[in-house]
PDB file of N, CA and C in Angstrom:
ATOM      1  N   UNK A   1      26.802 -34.606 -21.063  1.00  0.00           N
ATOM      2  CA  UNK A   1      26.360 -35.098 -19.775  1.00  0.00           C
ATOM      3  C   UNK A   1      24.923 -34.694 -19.479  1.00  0.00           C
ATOM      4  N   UNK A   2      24.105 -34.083 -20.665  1.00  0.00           N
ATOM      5  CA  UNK A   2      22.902 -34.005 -20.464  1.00  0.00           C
ATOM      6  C   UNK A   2      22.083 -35.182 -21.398  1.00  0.00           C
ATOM      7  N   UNK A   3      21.462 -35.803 -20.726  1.00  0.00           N
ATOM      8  CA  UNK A   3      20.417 -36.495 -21.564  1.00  0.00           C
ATOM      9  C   UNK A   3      19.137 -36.860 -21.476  1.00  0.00           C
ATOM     10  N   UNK A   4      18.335 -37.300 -22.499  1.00  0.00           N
ATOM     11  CA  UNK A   4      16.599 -37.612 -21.993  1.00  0.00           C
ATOM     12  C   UNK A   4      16.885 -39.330 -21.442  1.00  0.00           C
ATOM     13  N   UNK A   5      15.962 -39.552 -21.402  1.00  0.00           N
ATOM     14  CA  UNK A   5      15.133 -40.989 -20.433  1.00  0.00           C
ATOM     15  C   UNK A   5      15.302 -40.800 -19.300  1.00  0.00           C
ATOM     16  N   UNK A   6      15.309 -39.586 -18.625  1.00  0.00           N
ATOM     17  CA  UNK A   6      14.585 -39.215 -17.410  1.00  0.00           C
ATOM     18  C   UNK A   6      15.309 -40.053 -16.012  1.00  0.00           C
ATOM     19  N   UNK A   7      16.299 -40.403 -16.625  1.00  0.00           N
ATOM     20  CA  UNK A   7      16.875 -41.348 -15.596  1.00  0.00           C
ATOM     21  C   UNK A   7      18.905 -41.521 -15.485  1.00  0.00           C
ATOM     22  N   UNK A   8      19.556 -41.200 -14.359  1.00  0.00           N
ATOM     23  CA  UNK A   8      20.887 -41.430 -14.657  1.00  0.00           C
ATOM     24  C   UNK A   8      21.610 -41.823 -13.367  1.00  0.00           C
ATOM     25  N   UNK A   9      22.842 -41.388 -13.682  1.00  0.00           N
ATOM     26  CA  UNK A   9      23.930 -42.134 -12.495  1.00  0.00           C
ATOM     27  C   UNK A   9      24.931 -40.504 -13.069  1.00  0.00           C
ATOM     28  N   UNK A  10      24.763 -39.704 -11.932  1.00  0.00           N
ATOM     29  CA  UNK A  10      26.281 -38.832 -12.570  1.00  0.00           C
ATOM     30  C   UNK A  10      26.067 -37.519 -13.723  1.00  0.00           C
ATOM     31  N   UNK A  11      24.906 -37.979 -14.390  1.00  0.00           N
ATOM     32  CA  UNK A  11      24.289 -37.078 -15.579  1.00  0.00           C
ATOM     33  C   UNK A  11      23.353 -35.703 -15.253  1.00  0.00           C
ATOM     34  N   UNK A  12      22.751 -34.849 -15.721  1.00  0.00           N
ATOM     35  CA  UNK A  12      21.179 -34.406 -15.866  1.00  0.00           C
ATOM     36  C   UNK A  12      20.789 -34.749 -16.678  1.00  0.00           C
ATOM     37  N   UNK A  13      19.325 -35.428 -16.439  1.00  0.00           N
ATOM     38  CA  UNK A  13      18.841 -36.564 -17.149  1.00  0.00           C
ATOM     39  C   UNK A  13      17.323 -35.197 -17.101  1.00  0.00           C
ATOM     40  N   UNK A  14      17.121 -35.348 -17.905  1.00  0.00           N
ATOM     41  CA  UNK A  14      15.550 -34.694 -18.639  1.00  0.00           C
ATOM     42  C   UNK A  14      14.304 -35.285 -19.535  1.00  0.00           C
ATOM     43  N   UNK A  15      13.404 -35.230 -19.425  1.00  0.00           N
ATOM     44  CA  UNK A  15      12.494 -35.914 -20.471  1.00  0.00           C
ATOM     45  C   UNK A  15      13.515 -36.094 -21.534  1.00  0.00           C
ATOM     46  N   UNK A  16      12.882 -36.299 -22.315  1.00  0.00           N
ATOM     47  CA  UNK A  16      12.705 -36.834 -23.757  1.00  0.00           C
ATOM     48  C   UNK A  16      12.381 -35.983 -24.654  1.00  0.00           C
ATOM     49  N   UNK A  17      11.658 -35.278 -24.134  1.00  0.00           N
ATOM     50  CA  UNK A  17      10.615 -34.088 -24.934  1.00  0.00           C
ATOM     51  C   UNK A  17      12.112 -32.684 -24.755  1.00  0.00           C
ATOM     52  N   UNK A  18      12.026 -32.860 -23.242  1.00  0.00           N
ATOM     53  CA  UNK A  18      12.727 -31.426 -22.961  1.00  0.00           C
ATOM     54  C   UNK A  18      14.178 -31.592 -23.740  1.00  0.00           C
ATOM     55  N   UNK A  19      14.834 -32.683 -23.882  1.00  0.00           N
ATOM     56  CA  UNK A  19      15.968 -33.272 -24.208  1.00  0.00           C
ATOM     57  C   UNK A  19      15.846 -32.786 -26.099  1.00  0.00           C
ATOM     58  N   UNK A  20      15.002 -33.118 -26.166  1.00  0.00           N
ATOM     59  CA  UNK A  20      14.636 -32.193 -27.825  1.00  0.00           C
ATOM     60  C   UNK A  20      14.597 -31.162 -27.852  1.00  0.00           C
ATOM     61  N   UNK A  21      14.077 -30.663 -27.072  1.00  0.00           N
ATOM     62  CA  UNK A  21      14.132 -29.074 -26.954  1.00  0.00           C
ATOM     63  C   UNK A  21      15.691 -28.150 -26.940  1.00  0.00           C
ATOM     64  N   UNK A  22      16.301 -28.985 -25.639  1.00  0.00           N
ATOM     65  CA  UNK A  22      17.614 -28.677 -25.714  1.00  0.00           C
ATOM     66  C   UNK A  22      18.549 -28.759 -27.452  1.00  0.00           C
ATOM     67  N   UNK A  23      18.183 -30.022 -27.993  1.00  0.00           N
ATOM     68  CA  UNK A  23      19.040 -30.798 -28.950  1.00  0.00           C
ATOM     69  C   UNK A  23      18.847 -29.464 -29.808  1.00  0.00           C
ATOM     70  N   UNK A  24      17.412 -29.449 -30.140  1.00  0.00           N
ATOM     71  CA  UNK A  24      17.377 -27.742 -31.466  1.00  0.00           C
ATOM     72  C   UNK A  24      17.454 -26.925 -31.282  1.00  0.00           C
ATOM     73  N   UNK A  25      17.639 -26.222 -29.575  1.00  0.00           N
ATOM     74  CA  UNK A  25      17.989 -25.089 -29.639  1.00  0.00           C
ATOM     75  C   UNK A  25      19.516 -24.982 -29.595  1.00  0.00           C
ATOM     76  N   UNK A  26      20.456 -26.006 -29.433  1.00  0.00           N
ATOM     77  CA  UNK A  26      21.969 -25.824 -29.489  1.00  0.00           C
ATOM     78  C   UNK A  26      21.948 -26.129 -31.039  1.00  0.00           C
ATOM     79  N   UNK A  27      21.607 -26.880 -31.943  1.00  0.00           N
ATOM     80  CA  UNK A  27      21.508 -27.425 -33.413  1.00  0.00           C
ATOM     81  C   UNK A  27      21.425 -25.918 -34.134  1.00  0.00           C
ATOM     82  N   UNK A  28      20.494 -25.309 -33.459  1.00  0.00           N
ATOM     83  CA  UNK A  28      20.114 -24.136 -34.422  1.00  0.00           C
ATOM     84  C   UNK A  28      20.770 -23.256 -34.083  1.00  0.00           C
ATOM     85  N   UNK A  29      21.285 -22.348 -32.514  1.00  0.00           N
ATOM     86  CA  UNK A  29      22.495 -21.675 -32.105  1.00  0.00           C
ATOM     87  C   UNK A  29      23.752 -21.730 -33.016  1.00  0.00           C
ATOM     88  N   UNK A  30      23.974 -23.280 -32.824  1.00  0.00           N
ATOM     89  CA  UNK A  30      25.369 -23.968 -34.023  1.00  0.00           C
ATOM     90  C   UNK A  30      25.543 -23.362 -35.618  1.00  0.00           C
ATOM     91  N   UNK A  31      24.301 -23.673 -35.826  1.00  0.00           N
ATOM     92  CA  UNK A  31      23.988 -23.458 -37.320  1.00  0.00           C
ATOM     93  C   UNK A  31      23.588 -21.754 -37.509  1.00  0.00           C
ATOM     94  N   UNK A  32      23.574 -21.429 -36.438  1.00  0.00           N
ATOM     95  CA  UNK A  32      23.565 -19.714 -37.044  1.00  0.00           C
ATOM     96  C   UNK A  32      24.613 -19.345 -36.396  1.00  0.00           C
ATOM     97  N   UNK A  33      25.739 -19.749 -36.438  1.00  0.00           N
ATOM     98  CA  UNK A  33      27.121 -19.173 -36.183  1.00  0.00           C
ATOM     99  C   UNK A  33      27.773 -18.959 -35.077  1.00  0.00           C
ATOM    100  N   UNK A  34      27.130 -19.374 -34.163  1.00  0.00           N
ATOM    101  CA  UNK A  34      27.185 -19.361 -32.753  1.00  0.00           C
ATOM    102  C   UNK A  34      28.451 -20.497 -32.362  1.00  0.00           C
ATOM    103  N   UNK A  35      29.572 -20.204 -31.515  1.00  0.00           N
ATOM    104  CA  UNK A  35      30.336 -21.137 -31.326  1.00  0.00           C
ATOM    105  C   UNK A  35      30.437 -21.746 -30.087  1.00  0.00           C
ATOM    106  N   UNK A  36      29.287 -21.196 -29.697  1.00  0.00           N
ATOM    107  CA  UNK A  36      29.507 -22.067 -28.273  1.00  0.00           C
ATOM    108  C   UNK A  36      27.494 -21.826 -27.487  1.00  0.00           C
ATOM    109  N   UNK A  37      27.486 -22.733 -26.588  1.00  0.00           N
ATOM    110  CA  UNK A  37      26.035 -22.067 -25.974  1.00  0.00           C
ATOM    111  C   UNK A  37      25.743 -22.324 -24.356  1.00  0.00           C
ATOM    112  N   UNK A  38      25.166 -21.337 -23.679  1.00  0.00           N
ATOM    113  CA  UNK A  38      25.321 -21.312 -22.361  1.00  0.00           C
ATOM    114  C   UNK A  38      24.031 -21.997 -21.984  1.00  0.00           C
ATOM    115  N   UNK A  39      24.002 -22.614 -21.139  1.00  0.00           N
ATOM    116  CA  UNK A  39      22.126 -23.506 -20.598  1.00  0.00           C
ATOM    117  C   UNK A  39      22.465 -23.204 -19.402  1.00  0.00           C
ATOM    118  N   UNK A  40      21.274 -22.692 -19.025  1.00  0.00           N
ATOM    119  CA  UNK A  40      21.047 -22.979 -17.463  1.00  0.00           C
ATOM    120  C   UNK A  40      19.717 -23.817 -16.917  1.00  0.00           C
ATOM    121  N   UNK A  41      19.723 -24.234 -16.322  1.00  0.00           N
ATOM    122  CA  UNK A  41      18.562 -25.249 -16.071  1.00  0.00           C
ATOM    123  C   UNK A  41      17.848 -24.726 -14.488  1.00  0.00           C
ATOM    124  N   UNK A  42      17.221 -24.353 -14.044  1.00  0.00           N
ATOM    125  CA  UNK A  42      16.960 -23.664 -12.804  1.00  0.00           C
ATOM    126  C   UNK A  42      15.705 -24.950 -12.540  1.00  0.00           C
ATOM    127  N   UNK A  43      15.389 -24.824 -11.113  1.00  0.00           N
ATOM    128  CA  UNK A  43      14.933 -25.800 -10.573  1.00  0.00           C
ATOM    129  C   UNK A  43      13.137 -25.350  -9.920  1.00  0.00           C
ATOM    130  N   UNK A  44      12.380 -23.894 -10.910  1.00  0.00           N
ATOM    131  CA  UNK A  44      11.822 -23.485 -11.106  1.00  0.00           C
ATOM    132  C   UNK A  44      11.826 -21.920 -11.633  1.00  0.00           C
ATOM    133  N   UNK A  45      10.349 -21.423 -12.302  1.00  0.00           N
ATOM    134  CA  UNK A  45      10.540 -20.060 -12.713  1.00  0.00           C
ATOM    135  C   UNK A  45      11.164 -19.173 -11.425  1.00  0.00           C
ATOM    136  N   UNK A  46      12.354 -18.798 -11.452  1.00  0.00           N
ATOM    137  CA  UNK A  46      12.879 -18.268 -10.156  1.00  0.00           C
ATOM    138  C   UNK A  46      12.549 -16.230 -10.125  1.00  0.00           C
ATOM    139  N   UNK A  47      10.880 -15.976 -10.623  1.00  0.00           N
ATOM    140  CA  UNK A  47      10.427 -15.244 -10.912  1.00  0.00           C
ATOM    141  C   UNK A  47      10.254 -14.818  -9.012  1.00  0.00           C
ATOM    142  N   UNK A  48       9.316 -13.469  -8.926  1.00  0.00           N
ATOM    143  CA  UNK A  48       8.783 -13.096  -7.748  1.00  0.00           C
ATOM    144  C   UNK A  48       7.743 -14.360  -7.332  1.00  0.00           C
ATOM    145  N   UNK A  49       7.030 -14.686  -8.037  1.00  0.00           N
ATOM    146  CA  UNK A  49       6.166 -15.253  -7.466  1.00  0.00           C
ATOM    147  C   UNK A  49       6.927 -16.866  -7.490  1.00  0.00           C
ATOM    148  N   UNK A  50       7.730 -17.202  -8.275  1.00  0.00           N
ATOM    149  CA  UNK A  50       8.364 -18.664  -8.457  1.00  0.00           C
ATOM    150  C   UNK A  50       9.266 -18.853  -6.778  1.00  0.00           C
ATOM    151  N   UNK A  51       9.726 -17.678  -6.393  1.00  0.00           N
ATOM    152  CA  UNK A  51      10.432 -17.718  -5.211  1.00  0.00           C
ATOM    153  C   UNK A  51       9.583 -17.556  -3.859  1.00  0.00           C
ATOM    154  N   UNK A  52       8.522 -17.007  -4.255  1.00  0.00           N
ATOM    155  CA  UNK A  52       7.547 -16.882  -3.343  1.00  0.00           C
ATOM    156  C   UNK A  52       7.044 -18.005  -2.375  1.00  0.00           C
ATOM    157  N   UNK A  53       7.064 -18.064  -0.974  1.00  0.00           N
ATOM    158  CA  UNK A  53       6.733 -19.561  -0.284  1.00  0.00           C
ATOM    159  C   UNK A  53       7.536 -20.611  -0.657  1.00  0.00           C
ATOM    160  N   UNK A  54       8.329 -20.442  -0.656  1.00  0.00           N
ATOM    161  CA  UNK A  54       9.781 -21.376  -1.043  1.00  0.00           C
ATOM    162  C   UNK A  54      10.687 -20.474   0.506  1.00  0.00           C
ATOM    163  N   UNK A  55      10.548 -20.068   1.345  1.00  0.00           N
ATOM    164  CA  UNK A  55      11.768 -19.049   2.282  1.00  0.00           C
ATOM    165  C   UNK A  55      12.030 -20.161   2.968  1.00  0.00           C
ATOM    166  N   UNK A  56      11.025 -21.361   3.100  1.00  0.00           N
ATOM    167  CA  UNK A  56      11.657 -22.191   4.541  1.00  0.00           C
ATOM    168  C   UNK A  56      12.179 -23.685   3.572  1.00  0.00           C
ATOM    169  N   UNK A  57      12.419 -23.491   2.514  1.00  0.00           N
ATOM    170  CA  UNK A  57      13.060 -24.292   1.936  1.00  0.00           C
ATOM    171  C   UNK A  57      14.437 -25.033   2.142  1.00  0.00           C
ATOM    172  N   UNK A  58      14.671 -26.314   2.401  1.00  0.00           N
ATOM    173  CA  UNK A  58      16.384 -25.994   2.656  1.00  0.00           C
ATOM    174  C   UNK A  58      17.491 -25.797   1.401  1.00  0.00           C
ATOM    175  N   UNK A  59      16.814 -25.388   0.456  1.00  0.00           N
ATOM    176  CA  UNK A  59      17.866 -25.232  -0.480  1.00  0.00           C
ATOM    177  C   UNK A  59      17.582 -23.837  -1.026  1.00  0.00           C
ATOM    178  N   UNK A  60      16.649 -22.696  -0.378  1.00  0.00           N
ATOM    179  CA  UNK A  60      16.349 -21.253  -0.317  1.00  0.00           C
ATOM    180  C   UNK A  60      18.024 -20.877  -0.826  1.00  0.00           C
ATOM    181  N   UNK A  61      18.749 -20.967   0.392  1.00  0.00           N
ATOM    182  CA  UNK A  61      19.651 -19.795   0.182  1.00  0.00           C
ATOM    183  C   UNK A  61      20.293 -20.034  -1.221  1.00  0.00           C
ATOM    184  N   UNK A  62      20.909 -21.341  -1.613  1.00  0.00           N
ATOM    185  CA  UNK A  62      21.489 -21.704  -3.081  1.00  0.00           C
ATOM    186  C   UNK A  62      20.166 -21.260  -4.131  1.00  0.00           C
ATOM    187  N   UNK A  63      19.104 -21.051  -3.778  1.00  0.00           N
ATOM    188  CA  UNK A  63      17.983 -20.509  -4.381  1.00  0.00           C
ATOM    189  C   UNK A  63      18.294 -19.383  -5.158  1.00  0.00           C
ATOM    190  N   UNK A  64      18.715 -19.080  -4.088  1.00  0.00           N
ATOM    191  CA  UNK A  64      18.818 -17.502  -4.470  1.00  0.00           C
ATOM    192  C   UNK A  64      20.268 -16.670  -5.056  1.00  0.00           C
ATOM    193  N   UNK A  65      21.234 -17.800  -4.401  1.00  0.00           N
ATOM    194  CA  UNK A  65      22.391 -17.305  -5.623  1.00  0.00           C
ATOM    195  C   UNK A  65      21.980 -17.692  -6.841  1.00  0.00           C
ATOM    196  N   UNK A  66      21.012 -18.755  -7.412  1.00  0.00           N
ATOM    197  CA  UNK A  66      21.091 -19.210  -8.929  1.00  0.00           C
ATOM    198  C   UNK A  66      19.908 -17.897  -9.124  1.00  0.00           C
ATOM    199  N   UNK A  67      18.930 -17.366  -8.525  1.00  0.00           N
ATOM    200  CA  UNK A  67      18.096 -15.980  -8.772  1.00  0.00           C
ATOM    201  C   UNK A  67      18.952 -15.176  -9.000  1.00  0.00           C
ATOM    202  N   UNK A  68      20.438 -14.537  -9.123  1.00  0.00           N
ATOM    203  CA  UNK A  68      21.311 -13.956  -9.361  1.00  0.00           C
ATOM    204  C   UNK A  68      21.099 -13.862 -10.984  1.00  0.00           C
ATOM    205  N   UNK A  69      21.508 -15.390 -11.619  1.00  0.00           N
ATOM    206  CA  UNK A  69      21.576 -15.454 -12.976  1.00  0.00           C
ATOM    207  C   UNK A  69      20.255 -15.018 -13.173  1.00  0.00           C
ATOM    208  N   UNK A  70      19.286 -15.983 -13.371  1.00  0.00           N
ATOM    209  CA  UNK A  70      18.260 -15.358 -13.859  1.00  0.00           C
ATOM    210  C   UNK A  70      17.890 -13.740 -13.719  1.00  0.00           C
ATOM    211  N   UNK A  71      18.047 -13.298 -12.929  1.00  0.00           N
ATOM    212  CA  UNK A  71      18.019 -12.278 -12.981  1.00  0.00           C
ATOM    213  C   UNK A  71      18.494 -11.227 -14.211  1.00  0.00           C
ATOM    214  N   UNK A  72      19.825 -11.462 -14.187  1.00  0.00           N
ATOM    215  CA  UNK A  72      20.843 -10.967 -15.041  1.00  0.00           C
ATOM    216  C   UNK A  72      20.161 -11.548 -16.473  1.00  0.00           C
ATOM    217  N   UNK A  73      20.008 -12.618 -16.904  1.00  0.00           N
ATOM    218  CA  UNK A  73      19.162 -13.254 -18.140  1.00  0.00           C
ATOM    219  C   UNK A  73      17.975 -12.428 -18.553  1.00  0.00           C
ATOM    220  N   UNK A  74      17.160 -12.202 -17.388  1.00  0.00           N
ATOM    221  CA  UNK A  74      15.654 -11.735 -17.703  1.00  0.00           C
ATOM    222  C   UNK A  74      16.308 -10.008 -18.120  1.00  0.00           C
ATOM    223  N   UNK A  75      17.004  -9.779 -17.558  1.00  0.00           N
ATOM    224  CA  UNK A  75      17.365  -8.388 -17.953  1.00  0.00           C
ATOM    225  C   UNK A  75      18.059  -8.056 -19.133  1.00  0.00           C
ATOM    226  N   UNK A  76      19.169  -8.681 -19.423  1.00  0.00           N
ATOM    227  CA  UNK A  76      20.385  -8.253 -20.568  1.00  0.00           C
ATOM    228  C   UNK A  76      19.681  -9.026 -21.534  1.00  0.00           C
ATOM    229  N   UNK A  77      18.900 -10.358 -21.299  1.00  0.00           N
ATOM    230  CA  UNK A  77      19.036 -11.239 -22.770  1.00  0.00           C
ATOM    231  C   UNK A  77      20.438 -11.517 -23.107  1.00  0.00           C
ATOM    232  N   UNK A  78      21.152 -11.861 -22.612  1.00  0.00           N
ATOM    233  CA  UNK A  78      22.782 -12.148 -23.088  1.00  0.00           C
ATOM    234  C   UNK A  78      23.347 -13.518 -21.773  1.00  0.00           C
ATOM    235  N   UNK A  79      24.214 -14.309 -22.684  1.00  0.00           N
ATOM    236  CA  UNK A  79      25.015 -14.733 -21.369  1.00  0.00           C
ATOM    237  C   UNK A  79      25.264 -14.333 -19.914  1.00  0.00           C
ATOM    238  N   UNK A  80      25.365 -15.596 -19.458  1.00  0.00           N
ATOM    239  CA  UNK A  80      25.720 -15.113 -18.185  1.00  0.00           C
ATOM    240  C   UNK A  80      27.257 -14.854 -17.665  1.00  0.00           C
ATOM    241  N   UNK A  81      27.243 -13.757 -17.201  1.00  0.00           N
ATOM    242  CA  UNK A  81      28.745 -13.609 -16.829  1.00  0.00           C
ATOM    243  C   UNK A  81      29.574 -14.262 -15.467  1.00  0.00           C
ATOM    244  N   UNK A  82      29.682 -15.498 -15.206  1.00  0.00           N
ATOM    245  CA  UNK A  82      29.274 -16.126 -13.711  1.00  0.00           C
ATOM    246  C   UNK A  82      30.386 -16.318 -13.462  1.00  0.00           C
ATOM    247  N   UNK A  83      31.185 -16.243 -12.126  1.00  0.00           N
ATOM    248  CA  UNK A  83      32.552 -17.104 -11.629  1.00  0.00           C
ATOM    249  C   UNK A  83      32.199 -17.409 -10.460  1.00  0.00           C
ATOM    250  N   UNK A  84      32.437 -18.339  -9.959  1.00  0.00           N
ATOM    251  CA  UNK A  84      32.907 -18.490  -8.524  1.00  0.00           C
ATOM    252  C   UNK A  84      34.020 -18.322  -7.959  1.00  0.00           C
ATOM    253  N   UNK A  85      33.433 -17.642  -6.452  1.00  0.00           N
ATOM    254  CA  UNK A  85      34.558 -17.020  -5.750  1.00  0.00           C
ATOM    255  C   UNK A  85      34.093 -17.341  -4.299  1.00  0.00           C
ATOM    256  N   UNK A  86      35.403 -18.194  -3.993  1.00  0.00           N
ATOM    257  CA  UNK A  86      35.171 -18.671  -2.156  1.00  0.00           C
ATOM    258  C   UNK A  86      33.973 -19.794  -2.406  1.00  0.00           C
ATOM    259  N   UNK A  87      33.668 -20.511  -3.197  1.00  0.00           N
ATOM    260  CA  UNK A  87      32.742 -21.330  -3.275  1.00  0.00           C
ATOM    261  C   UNK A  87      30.946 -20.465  -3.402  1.00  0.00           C
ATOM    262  N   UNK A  88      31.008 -19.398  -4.115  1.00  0.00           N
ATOM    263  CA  UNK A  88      29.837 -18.646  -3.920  1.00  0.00           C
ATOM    264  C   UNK A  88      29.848 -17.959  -5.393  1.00  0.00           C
ATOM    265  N   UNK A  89      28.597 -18.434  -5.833  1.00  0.00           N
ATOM    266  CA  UNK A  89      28.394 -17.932  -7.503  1.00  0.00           C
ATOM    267  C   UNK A  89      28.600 -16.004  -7.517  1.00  0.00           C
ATOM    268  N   UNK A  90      28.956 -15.394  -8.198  1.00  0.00           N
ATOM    269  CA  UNK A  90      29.075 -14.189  -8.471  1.00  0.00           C
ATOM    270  C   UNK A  90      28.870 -13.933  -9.916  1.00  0.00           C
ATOM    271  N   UNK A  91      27.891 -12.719  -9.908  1.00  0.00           N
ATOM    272  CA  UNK A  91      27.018 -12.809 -11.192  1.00  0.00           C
ATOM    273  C   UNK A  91      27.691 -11.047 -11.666  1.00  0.00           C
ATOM    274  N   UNK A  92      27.737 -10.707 -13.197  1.00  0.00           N
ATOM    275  CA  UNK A  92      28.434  -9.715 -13.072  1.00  0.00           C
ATOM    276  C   UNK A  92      29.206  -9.478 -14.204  1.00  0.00           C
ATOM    277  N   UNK A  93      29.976  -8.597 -15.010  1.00  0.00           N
ATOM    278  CA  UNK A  93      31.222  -8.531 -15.104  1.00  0.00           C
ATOM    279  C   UNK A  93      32.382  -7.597 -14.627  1.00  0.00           C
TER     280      UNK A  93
END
């Protein structure tokens, strides 16, 4: 349900370019033994400064539960450990 031409109904639709990007980094995950692979797609670098002037945003607060993962990413380098609970991402194990 991910694909390039930048365009869909129902999908995440990505360049073309980025859509390659995706294709070899799961191709090559696959091929080095990996049986499965986690993507997250964030809707900018959700760094200090990526979150920065974004507060009166209306999609801030969901902002900042997906800053949860990244977070956890930039730190462990490992999967994310994610469930939802009550309709609210929880990052963790």
């Amino acid at each position: 349900m991910i694909h390039g031409a930048c365009s869909s109904i129902g999908c995440y639709a990505i360049t073309d370019q980025h859509m390659e990007e995706v294709y070899a980094a799961v191709r090559d995950a696959l091929q080095g033994g990996q049986r499965e692979v986690q993507l997250q797609i964030y809707p900018f670098r959700m760094n200090f400064w990526g979150m920065a002037g974004r507060s009166d945003h209306k999609d801030y607060l969901f902002w900042k539960e997906l800053k949860q993962g990244w977070d956890w990413f930039e730190t462990y380098q490992q999967p994310i450990p994610v469930t939802v609970v009550d309709g609210v991402y929880r990052i963790g194990s």
